[in-house]
Protein backbone atom coordinates (compact mmCIF):
# COMPACT_ATOMS: atom_id res chain seq x y z
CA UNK A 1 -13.47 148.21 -94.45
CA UNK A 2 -11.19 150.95 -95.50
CA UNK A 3 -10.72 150.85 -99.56
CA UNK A 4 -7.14 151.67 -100.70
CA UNK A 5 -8.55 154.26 -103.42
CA UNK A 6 -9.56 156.15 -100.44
CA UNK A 7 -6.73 156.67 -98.81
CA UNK A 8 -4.56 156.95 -101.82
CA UNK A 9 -6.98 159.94 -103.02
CA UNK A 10 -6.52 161.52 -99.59
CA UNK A 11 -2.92 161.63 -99.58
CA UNK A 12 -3.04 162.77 -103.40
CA UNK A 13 -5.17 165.61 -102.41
CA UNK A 14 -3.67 166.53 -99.01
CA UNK A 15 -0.05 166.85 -101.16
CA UNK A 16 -1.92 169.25 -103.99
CA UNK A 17 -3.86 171.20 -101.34
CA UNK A 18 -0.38 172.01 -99.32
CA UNK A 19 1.55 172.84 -102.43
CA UNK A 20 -1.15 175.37 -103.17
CA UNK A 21 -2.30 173.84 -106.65
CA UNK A 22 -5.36 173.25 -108.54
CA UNK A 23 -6.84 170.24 -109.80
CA UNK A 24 -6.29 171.79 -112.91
CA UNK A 25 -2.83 173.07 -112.79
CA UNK A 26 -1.79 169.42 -111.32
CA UNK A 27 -3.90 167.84 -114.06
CA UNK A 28 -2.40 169.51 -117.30
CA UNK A 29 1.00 168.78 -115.52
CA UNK A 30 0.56 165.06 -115.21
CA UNK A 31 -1.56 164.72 -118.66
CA UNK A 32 -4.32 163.30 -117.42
CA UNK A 33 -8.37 165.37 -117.38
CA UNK A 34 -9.45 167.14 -114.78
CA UNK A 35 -12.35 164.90 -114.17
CA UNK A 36 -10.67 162.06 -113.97
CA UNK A 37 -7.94 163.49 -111.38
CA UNK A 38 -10.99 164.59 -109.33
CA UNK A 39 -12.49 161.23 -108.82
CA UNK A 40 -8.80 159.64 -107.75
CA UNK A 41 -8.90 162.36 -105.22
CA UNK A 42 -12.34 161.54 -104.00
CA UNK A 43 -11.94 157.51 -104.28
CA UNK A 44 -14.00 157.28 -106.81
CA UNK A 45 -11.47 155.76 -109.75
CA UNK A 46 -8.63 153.10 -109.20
CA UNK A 47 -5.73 154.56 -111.16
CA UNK A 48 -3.17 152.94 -113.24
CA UNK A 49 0.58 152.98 -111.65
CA UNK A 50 1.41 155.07 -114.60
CA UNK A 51 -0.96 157.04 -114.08
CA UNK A 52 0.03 157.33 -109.99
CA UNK A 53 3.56 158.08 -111.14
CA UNK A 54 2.09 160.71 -113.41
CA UNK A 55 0.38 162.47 -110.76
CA UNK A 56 3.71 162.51 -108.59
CA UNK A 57 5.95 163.65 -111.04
CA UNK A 58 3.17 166.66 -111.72
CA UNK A 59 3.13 167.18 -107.73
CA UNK A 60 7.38 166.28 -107.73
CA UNK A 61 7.04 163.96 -105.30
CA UNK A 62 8.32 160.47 -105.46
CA UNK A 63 5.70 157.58 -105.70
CA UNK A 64 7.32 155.31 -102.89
CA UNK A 65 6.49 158.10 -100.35
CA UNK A 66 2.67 158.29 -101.73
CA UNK A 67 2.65 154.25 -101.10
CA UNK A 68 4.45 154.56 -97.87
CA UNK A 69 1.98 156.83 -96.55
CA UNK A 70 -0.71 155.18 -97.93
CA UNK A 71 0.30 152.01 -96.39
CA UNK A 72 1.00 153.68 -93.11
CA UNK A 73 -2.59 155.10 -93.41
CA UNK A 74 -4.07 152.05 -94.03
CA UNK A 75 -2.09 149.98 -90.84
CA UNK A 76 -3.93 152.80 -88.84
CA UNK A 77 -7.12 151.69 -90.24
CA UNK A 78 -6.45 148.45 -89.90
CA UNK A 79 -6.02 148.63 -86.18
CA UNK A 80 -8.72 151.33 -85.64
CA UNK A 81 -11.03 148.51 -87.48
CA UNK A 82 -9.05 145.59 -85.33
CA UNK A 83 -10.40 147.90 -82.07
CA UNK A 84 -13.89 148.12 -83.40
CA UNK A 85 -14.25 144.68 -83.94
CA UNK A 86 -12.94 143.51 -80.48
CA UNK A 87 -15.22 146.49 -78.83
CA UNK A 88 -12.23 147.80 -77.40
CA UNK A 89 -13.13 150.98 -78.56
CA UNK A 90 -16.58 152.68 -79.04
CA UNK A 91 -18.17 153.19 -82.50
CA UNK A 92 -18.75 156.78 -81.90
CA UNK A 93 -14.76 157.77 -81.41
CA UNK A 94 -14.76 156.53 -85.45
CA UNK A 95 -16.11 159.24 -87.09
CA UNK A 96 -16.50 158.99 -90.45
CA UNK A 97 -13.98 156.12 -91.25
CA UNK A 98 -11.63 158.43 -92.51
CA UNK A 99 -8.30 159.32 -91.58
CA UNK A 100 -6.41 162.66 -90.60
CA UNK A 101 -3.04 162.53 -93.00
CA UNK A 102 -2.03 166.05 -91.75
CA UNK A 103 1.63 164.44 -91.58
CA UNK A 104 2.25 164.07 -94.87
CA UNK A 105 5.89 165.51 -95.72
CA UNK A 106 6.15 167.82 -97.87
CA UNK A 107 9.56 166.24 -99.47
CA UNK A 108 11.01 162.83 -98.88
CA UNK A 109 14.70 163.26 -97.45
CA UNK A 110 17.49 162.31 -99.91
CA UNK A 111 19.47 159.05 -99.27
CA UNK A 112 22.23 161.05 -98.13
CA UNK A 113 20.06 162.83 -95.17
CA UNK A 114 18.51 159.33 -94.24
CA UNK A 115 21.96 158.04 -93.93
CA UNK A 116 23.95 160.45 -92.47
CA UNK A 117 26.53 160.38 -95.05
């Protein structure tokens, strides 16, 4: 079973990691300890939605494209876990349950770009 705090830590720390920041530069930003930034990264904590929006507005991205790639993440697990179950596909092609979110954007598009107007 995939956890949410998982995948929502990997996205968080794939976003940081591509802007080039530090846990502690993001940290101070958002107003929330180091420590505590480290373990949402790694799974380990369940954080507040104020403290999720925090964390965007430190990284300046908006939290409906965290959740959206969080959710997409975890439809992919869902059907990688779907495939294990039915034995459609062999345990050792899972590796370590993990995901690759390499396709995070960097920026989500502005109304007016999604629109065309």
């Amino acid at each position: 079973m995939v956890l949410l705090r998982h995948l929502l830590g990997d996205v968080l720390r794939r976003l940081r990691q591509r802007q080039g920041r530090t846990l502690r530069e993001v940290s101070a930003e958002a107003r929330v300890s180091l420590g505590y930034l480290s373990e949402v990264e790694r799974g380990q904590k369940e954080a507040s939605s104020e403290l999720l929006s925090s964390i965007c507005g430190a990284l300046g991205v908006p939290l409906s494209q965290v959740l959206r790639e969080v959710a997409d993440q975890l439809a992919l697990a869902e059907l990688q876990e779907a495939a294990l179950l039915s034995g459609s596909v062999p345990a050792e092609s899972v590796s370590d349950g993990r995901l690759d979110i390499d396709q995070v954007p960097d920026r989500v598009p502005d109304v007016v770009d999604m629109v065309g107007v």
